[in-house]
Protein backbone atom coordinates (compact mmCIF):
# COMPACT_ATOMS: atom_id res chain seq x y z
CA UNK A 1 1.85 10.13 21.09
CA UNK A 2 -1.68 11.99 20.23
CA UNK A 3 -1.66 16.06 19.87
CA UNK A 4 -2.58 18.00 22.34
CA UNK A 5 -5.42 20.54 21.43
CA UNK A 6 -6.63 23.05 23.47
CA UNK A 7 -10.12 25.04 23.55
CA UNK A 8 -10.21 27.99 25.85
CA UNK A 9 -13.64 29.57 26.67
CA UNK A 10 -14.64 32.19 28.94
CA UNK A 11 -16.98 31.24 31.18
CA UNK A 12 -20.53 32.95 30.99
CA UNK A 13 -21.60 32.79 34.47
CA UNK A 14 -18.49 33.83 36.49
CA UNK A 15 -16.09 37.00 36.23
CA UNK A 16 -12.71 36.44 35.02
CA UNK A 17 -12.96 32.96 34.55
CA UNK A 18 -12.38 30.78 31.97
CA UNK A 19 -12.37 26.98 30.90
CA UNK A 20 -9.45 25.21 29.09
CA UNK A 21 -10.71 21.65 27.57
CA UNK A 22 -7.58 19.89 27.23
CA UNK A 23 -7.74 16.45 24.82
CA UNK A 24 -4.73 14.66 23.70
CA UNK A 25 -1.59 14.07 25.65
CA UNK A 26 0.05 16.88 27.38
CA UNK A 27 4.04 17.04 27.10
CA UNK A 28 7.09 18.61 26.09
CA UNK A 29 6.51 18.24 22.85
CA UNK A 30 3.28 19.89 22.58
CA UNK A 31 4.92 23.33 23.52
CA UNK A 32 3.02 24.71 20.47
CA UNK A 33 -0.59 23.76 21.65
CA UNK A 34 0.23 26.17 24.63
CA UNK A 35 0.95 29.08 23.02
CA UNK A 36 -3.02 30.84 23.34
CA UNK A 37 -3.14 29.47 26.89
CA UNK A 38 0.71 30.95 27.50
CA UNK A 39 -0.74 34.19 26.44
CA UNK A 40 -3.78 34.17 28.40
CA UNK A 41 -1.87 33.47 31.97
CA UNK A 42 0.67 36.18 31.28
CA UNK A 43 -2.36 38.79 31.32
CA UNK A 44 -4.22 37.46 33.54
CA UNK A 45 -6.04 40.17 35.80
CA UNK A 46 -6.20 40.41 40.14
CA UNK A 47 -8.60 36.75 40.82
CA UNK A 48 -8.14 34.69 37.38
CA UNK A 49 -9.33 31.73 37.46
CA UNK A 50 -8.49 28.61 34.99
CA UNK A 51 -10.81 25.80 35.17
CA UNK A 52 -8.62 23.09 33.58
CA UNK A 53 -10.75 19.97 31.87
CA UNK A 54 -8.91 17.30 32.12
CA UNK A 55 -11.99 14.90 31.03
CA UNK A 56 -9.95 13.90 27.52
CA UNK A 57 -6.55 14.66 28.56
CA UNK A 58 -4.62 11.03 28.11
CA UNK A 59 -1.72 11.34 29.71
CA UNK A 60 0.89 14.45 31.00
CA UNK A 61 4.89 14.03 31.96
CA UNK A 62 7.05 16.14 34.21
CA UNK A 63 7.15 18.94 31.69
CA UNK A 64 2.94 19.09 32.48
CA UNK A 65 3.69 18.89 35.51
CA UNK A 66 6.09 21.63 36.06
CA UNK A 67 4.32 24.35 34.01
CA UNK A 68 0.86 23.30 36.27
CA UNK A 69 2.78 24.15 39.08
CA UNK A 70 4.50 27.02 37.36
CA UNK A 71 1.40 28.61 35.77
CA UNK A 72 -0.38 28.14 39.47
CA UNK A 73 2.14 29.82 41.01
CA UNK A 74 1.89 32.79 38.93
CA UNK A 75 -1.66 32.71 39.09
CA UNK A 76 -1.31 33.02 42.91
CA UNK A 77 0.49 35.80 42.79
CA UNK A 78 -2.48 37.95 42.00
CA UNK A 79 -5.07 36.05 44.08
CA UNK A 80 -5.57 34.03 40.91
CA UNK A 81 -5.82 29.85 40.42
CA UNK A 82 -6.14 26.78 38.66
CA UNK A 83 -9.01 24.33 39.52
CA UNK A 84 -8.85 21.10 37.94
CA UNK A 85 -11.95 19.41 36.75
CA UNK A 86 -13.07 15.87 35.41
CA UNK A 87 -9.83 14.07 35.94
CA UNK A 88 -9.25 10.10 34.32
CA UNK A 89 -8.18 7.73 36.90
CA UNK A 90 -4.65 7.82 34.86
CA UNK A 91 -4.05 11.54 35.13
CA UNK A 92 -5.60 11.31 39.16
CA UNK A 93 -3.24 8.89 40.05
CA UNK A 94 0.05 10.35 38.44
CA UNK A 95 -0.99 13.98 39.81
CA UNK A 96 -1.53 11.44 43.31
CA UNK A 97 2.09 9.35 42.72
CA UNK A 98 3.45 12.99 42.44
CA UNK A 99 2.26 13.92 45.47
CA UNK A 100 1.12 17.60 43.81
CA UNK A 101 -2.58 16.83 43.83
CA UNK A 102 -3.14 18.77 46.98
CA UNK A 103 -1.71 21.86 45.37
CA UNK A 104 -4.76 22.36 43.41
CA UNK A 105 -8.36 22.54 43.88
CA UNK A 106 -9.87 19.21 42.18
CA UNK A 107 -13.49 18.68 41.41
CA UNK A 108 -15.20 15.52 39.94
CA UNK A 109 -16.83 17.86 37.34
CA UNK A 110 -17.08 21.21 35.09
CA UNK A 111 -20.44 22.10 37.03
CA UNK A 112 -18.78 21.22 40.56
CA UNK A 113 -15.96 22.99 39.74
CA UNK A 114 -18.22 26.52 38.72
CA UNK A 115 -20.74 25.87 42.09
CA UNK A 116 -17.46 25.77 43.71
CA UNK A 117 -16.57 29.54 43.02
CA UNK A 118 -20.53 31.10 43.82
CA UNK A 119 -20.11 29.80 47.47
């Protein structure tokens, strides 16, 4: 299975935002590749918002799944979120099979995803 590796940016353009380019595969055993982006949920501020970029993420399991759903729930809690951006047609359609898809905000793009949050 390929690493997961994470780069987490904050966006330049809109307040308490920032992007997480995920590449690799996204499981259980990545729990290690998490750790900055762990940190950065758990002090999170009133209105975070995560852009995920899923453009080169390969594949994700239940374990993705439940700490996407975990770590948007948390977010929510303080008027916070996860958008997801730039999915592959694997990743759409297991998020789809799952039936969680409509728990998020999903955009084609980065750039869609940002215009989304000026309007």
């Amino acid at each position: 299975m390929q690493k997961l590796t994470l780069s987490i940016e904050k966006s330049e353009t809109h307040e308490n935002t920032h992007l997480i380019h995920f590449e690799g595969a996204f499981d259980g055993s990545q729990k290690e590749a998490l750790t900055e982006l762990e940190a950065l949920i758990e002090a999170e501020t009133p209105k975070s918002i995560l852009v995920f970029d899923f453009q080169k993420l390969d594949y994700l399991n239940s374990y993705a799944i439940g700490q996407l759903v975990a770590w948007q729930n948390h977010l929510i809690k303080n008027n916070g979120q996860i958008i997801i951006a730039a999915l592959n047609k694997n990743v759409e359609d297991i998020l789809s099979i799952l039936g969680i898809s409509n728990l998020f905000k999903i955009f084609p793009d980065i750039d869609s995803a940002l215009a989304s949050l000026s309007s």
